[in-house]
Protein backbone atom coordinates (compact mmCIF):
# COMPACT_ATOMS: atom_id res chain seq x y z
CA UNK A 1 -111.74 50.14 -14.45
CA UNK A 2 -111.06 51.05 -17.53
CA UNK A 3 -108.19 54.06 -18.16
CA UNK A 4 -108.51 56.26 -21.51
CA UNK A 5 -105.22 57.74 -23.09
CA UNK A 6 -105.17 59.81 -25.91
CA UNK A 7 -103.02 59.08 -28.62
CA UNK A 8 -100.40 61.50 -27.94
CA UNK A 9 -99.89 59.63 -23.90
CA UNK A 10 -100.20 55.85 -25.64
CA UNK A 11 -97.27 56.94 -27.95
CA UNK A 12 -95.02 58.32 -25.23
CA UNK A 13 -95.53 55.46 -22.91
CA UNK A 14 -94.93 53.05 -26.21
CA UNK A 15 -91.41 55.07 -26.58
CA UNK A 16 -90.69 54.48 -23.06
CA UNK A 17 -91.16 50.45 -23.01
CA UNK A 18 -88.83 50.53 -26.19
CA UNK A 19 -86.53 52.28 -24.15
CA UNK A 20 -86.85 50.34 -21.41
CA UNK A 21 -86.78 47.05 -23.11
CA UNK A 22 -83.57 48.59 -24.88
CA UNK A 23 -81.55 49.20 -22.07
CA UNK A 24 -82.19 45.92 -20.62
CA UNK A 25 -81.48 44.06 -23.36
CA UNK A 26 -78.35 45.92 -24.21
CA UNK A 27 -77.42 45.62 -20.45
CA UNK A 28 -77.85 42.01 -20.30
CA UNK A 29 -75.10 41.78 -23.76
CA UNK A 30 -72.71 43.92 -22.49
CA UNK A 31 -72.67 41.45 -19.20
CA UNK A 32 -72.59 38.60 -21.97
CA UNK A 33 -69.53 40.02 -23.36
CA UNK A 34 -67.51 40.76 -20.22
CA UNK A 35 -68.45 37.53 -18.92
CA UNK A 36 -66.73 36.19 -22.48
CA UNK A 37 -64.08 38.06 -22.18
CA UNK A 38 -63.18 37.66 -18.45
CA UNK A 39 -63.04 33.24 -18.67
CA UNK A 40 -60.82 34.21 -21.76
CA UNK A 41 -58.68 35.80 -19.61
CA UNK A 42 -58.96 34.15 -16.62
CA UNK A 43 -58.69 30.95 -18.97
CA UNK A 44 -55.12 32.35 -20.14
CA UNK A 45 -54.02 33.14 -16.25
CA UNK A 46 -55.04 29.46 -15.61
CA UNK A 47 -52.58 28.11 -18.09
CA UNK A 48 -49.84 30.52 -17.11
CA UNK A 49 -49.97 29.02 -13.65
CA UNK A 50 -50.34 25.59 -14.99
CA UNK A 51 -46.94 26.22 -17.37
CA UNK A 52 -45.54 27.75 -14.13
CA UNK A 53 -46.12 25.06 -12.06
CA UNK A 54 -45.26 21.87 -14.30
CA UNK A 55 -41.70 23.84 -14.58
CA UNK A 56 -41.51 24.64 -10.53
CA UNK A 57 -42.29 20.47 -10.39
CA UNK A 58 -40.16 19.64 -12.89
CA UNK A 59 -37.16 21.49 -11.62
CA UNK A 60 -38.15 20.57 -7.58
CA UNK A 61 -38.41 17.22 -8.44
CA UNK A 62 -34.56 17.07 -10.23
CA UNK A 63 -33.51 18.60 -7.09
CA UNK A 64 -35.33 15.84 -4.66
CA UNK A 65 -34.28 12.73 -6.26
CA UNK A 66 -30.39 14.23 -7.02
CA UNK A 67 -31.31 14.80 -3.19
CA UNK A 68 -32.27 11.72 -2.14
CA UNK A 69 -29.67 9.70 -3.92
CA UNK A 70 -27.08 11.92 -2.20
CA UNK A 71 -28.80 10.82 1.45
CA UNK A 72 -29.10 7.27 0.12
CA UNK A 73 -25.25 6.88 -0.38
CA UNK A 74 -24.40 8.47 2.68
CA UNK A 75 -26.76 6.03 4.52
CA UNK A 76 -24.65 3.55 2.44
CA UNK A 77 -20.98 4.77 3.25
CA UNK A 78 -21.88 4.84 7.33
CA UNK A 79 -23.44 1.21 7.18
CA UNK A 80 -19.89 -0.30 6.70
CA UNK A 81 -18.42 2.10 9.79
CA UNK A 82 -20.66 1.04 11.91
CA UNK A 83 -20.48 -2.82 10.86
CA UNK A 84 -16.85 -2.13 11.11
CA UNK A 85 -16.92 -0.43 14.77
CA UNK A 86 -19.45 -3.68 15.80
CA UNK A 87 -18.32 -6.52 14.63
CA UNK A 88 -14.37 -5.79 13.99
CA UNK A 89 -13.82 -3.08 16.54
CA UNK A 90 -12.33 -0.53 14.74
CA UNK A 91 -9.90 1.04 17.34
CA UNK A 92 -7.73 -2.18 16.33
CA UNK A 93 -7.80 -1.93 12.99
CA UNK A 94 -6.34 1.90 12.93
CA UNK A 95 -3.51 0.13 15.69
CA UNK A 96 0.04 0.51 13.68
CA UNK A 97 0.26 -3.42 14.87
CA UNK A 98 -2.67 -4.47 11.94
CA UNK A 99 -1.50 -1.22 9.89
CA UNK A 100 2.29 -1.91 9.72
CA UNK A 101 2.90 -5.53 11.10
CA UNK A 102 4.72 -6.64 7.70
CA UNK A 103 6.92 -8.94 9.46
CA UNK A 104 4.46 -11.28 10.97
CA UNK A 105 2.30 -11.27 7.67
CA UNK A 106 4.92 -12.70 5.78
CA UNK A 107 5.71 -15.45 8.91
CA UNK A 108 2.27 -16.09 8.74
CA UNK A 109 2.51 -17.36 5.12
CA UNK A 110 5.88 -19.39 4.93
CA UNK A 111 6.50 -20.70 8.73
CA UNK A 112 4.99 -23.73 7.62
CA UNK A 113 6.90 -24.63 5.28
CA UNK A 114 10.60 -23.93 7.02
CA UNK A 115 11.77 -27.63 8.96
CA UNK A 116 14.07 -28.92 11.84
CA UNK A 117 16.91 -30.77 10.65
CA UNK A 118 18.50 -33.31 13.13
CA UNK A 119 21.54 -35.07 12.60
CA UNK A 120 22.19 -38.41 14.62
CA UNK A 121 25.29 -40.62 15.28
CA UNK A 122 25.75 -43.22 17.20
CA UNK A 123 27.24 -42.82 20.90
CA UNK A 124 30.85 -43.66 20.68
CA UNK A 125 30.20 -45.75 23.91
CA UNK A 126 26.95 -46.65 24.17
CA UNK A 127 25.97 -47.81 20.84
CA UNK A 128 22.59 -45.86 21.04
CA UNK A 129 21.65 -43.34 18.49
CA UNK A 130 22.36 -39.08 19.94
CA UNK A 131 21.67 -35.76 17.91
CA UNK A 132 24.75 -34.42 17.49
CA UNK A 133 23.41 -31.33 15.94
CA UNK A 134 20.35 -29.32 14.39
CA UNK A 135 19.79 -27.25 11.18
CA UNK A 136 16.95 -26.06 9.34
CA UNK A 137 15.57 -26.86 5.52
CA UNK A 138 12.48 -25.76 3.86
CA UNK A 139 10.04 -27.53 1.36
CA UNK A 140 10.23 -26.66 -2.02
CA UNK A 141 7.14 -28.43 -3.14
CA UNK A 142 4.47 -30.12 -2.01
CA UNK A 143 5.58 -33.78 -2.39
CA UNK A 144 8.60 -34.12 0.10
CA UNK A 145 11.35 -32.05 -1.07
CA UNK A 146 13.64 -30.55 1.04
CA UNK A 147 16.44 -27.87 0.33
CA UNK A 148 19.25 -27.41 3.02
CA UNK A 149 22.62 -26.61 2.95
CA UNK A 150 25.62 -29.15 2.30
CA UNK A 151 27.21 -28.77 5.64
CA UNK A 152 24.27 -29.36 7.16
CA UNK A 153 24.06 -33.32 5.81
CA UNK A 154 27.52 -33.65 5.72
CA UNK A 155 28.16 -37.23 4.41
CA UNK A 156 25.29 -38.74 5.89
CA UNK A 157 22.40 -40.94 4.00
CA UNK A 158 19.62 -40.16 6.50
CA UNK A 159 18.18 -37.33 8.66
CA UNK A 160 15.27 -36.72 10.71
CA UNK A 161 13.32 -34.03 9.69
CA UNK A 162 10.73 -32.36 12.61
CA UNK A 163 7.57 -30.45 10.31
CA UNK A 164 6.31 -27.59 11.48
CA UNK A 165 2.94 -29.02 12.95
CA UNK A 166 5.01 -31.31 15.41
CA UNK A 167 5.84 -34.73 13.12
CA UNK A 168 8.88 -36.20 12.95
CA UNK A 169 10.04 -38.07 10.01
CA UNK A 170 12.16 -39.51 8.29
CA UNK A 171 14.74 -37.77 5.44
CA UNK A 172 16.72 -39.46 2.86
CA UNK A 173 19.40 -37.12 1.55
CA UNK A 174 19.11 -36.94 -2.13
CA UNK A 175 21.52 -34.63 -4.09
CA UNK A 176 24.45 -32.66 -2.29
CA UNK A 177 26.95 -30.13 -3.77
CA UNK A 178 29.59 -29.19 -1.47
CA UNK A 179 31.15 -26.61 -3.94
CA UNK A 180 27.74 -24.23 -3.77
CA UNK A 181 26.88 -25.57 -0.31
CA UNK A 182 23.49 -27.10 -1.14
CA UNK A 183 21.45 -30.30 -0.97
CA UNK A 184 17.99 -31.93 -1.74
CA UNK A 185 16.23 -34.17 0.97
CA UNK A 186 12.58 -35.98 0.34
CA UNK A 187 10.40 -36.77 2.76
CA UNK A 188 7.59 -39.61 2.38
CA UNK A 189 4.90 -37.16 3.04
CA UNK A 190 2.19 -35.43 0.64
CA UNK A 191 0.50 -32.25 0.15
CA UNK A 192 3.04 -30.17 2.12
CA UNK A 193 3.17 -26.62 2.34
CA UNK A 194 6.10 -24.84 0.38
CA UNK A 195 8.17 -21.98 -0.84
CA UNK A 196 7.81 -20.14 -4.39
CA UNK A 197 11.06 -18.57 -5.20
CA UNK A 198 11.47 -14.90 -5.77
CA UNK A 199 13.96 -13.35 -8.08
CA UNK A 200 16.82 -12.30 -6.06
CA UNK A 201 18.37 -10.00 -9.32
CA UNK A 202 15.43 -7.99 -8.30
CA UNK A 203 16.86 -7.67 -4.72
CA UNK A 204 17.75 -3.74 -3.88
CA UNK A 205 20.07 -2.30 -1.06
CA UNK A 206 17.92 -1.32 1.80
CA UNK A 207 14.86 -3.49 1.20
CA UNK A 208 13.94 -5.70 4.27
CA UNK A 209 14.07 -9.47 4.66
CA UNK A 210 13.18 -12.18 6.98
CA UNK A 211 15.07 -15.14 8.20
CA UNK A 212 13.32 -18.09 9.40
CA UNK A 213 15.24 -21.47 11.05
CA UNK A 214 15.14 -23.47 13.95
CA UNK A 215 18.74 -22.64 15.46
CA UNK A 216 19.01 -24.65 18.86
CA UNK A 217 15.89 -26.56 17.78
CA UNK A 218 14.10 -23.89 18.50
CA UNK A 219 11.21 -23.92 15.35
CA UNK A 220 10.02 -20.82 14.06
CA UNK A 221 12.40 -18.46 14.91
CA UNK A 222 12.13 -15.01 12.55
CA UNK A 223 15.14 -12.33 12.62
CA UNK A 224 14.67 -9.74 9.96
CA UNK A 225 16.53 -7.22 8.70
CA UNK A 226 18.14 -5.35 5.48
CA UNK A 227 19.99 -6.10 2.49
CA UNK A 228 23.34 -4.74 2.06
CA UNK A 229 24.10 -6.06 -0.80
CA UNK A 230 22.81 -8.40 -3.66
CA UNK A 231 25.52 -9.06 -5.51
CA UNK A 232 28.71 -9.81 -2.92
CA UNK A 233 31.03 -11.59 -5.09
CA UNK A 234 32.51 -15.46 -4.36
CA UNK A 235 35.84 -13.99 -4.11
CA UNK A 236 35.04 -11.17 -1.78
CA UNK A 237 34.94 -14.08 0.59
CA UNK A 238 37.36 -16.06 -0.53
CA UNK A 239 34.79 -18.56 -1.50
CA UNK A 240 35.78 -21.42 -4.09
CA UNK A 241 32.44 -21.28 -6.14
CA UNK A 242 33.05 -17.75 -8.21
CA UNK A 243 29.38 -18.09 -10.16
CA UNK A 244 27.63 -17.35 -6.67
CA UNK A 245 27.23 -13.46 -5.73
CA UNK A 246 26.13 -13.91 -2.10
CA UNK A 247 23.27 -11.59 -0.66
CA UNK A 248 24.51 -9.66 2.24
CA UNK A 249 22.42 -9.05 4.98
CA UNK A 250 22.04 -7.90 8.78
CA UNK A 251 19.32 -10.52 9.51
CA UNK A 252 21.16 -12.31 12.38
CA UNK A 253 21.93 -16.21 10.91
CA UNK A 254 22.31 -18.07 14.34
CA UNK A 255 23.89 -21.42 14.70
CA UNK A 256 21.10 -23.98 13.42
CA UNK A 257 19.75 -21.04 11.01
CA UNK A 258 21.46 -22.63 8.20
CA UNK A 259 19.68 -24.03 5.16
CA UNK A 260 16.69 -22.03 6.41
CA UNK A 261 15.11 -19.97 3.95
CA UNK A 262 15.38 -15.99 3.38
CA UNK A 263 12.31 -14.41 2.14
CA UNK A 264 11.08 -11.16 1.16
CA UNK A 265 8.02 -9.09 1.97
CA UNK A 266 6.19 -11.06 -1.33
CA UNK A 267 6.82 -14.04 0.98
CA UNK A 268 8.72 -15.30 -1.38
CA UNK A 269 12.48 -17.01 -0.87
CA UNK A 270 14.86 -14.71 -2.28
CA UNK A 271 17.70 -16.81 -0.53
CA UNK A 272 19.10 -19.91 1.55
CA UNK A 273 20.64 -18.51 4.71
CA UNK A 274 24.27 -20.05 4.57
CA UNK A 275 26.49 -18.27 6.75
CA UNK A 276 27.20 -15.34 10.06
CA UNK A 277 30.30 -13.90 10.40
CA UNK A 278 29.61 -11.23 13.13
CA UNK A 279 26.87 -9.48 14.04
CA UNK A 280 25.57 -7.20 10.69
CA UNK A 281 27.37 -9.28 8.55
CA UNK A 282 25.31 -12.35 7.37
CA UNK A 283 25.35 -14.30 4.23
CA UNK A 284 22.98 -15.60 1.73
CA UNK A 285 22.79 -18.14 -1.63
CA UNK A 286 20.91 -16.12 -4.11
CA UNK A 287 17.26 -18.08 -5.02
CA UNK A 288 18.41 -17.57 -8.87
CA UNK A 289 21.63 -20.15 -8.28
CA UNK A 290 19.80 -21.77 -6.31
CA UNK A 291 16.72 -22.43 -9.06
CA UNK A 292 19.94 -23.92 -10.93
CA UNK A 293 21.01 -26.03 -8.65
CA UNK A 294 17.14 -27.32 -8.17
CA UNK A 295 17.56 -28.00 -12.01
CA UNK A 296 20.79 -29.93 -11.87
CA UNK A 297 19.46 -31.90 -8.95
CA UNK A 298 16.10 -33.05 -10.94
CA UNK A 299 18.19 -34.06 -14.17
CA UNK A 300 20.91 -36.64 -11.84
CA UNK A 301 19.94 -39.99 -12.06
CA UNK A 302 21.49 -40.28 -8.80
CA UNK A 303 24.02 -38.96 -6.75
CA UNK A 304 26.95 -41.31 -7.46
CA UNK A 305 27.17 -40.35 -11.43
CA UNK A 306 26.42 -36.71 -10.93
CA UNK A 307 30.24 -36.33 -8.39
CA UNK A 308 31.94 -39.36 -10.06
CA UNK A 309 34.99 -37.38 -8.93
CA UNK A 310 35.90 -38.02 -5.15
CA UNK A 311 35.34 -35.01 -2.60
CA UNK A 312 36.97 -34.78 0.42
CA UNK A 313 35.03 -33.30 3.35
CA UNK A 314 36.48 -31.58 6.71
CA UNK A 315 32.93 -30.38 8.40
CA UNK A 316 33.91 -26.80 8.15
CA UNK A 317 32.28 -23.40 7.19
CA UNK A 318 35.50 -21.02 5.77
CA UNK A 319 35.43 -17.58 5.44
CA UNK A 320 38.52 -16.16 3.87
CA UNK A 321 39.60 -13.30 6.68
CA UNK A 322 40.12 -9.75 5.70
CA UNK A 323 41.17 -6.63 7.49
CA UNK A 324 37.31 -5.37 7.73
CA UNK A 325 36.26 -8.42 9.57
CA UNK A 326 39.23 -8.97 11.32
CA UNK A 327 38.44 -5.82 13.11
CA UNK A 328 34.88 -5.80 13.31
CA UNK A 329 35.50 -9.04 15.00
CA UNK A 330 38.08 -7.90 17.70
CA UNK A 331 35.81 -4.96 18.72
CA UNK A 332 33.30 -7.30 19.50
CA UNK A 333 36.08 -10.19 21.23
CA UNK A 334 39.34 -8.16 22.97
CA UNK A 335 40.75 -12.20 22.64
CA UNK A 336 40.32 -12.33 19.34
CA UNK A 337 43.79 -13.08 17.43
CA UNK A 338 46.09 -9.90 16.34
CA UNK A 339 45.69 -11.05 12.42
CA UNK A 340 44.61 -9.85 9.55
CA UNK A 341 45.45 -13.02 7.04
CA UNK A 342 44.53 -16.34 7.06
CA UNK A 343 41.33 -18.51 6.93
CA UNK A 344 38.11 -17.84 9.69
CA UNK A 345 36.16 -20.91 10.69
CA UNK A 346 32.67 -20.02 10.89
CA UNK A 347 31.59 -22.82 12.10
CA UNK A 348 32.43 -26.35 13.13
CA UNK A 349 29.53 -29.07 11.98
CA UNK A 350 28.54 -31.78 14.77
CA UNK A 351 30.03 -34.76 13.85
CA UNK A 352 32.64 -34.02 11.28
CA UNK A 353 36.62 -34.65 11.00
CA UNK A 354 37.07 -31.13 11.86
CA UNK A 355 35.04 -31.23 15.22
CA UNK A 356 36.78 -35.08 16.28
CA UNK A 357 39.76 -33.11 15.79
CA UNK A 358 39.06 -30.55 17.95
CA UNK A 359 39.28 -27.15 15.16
CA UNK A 360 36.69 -24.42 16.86
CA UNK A 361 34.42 -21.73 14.81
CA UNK A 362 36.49 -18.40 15.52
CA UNK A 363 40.10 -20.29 15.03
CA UNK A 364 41.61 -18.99 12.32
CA UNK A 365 44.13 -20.96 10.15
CA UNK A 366 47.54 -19.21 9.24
CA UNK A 367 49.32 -22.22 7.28
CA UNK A 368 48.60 -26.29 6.13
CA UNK A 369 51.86 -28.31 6.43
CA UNK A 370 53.77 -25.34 6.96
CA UNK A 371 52.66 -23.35 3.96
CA UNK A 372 50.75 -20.30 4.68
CA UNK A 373 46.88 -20.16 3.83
CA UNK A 374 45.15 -16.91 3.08
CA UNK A 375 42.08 -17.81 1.05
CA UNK A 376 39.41 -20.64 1.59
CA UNK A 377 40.49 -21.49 -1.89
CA UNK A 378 44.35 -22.44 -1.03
CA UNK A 379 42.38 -24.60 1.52
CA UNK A 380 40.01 -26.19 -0.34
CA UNK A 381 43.13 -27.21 -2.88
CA UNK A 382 44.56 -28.78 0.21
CA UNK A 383 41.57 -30.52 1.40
CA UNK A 384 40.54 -32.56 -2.38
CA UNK A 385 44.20 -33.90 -1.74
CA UNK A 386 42.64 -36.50 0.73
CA UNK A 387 45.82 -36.24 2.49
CA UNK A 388 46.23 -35.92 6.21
CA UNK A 389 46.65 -31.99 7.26
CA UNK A 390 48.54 -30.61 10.03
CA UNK A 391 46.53 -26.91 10.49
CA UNK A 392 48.51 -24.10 12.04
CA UNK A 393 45.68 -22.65 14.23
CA UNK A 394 45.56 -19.37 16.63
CA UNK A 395 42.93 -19.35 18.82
CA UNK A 396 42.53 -16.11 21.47
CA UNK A 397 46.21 -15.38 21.71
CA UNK A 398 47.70 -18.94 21.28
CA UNK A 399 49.07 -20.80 17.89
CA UNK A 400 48.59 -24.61 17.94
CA UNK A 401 48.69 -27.20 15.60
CA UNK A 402 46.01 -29.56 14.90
CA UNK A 403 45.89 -32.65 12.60
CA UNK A 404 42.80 -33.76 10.49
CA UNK A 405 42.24 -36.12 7.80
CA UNK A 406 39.49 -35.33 4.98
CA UNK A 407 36.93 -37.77 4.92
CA UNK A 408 35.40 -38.62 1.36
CA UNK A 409 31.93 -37.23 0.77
CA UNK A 410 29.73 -37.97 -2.12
């Protein structure tokens, strides 16, 4: 079928295809471009988000490992608790016995080194060797050596000497100084615990100390206490030796405490215990004489040429009597004597002159051969005589005389 336009319709419809075709193709640009310019921007929005994010990460993730490293180190600090609580049971370690039991550390660390001393005679009768009295010592190194006090030894050679893990042995006496009240013993025996000295200038009034001895044979037995003083001068005491300043303490010194060893909380010996008068009142060589005395006892050859001059020897610890002890003393005993002069025996050692003739620790002696005594030193003057001495003695409420002859010493 065929269709016949006239020229006027075929140009019209012509214009209208042009149109057409127009519009569409300007349609399909205008998408074109929006569809440009929308990934542009939805390109742009994309990175924003992507900057936005890295920075949220970055900042998250500072924040989770400071986090976890916090966590971590408290799991850390409760593993020990809990070990603690398991394994050591913590309720005893808060006890005040662990947190505050001073004392028994320092025992702990020098008991083993403190010694029973016993002297032996022979029986008067029998023949057969008897203790006639104890003491204590300590080692000052780990080959043997023994430090005591003078009185302690007396005159004698030998000495048995009971260690602190049950052994008894054997003790030659090696040095002695009756003037300072000190002497050396050695032991055959190796790898021994011992005692480092302290300084005792260092010593301050109030700080606490420990005594250690064996008094009645009794080992290991620990009174503590304070320091009074550091620096308690010879003649204060009427003591002969005027380089020693005593250390005063209230660490009871029992009978068989001598020669024992005073030490601080360093568990270090600060001091030989030497002497009791009364209860408070206790008495101490200072460990810095005594480091001297160590000194001059390493340089003797031998005992002989280092006292070439005779000593005499009565058995007797003096304490020169003053009106503060005089009445601290007859508080504590209503039959002590009504004095306030004269010499105080402390204490009377087994075996010597004084106890064969019969003296007593708490007599006090008021004259030698009729002159009156007042100081241990007018007695010690008396007793280097080696002369026979009648002692004017009260004991309780009673003055008797007693006669005693010196015996020589080395």
């Amino acid at each position: 079928m065929r269709l016949h336009l006239s020229a006027f319709q075929l140009s019209s419809f012509r214009k209208r295809i042009q149109t057409a075709v127009f519009i569409a193709l300007n349609s399909t640009q205008t998408r074109a471009l929006s569809y440009v310019k929308f990934n542009e921007k939805h390109r742009e929005r994309q990175k924003h988000f992507r900057d936005k994010f890295r920075w949220l990460w970055g900042k998250y993730s500072i924040v989770g490992v400071g986090g976890g490293l916090l966590f971590a180190a408290f799991l850390n600090f409760k593993k020990p608790v809990c070990a603690l609580s398991k394994d050591d049971n913590i309720l005893d370690n808060l006890s005040p016995r662990f947190k505050y039991n001073f004392i028994a550390d320092v025992v702990q660390k020098t008991a083993h080194a403190v010694v029973c001393i016993s002297v032996k005679d022979l029986h008067p009768f029998l023949g057969t060797e008897i203790t006639v009295g104890t003491a204590s010592g300590f080692l000052v190194d780990s080959n043997g050596l023994l430090l005591t006090n003078a009185h302690v030894v007396g005159n004698r050679k030998k000495v048995v000497i009971k260690l602190y893990d049950g052994r008894s042995v054997e003790g030659v006496v090696e040095f002695v100084d009756n003037t300072c009240d000190l002497a050396t013993i050695r032991i055959n025996e190796k790898n021994l615990p011992f005692l480092t000295f302290g300084k005792s200038s260092s010593l301050k009034a109030g700080e606490w100390v420990i005594a250690l001895g064996s008094p009645f044979s009794l080992t290991n037995t620990i009174t503590a206490g304070v320091v009074s003083s550091s620096h308690r001068q010879s003649g204060d005491l009427g003591l002969r030796n005027n380089e020693i300043e005593y250390i005063q303490t209230d660490a009871a010194i029992n009978i068989g405490n001598s020669g024992g060893p005073l030490v601080n909380l360093d568990a270090e010996c600060i001091g030989v215990n030497t002497m009791k008068v009364t209860a408070g009142i206790s008495f101490a060589i200072p460990s810095d004489y005594v480091a001297k005395f160590l000194e001059r006892a390493k340089n003797a050859k031998n005992v002989q040429k280092s006292n070439m001059a005779k000593k005499y020897y009565l058995g007797l610890s003096m304490l020169t009597l003053t009106n503060y002890i005089a009445e601290q003393l007859q508080q504590q005993k209503r039959n002590f004597p009504d004095v306030s002069k004269g010499v105080l025996i402390v204490k009377v050692n087994p075996g010597s002159p004084s106890e064969a003739a019969g003296l007593q620790a708490k007599d006090v002696i008021v004259a030698v051969d009729g002159k009156q005594m007042s100081t241990v030193s007018e007695m010690y003057k008396c007793i280097n005589n080696g002369k026979k001495m009648k002692l004017t003695v009260l004991r309780k409420n009673e003055k008797i005389d007693i006669t005693v002859i010196p015996q020589e010493t080395i």
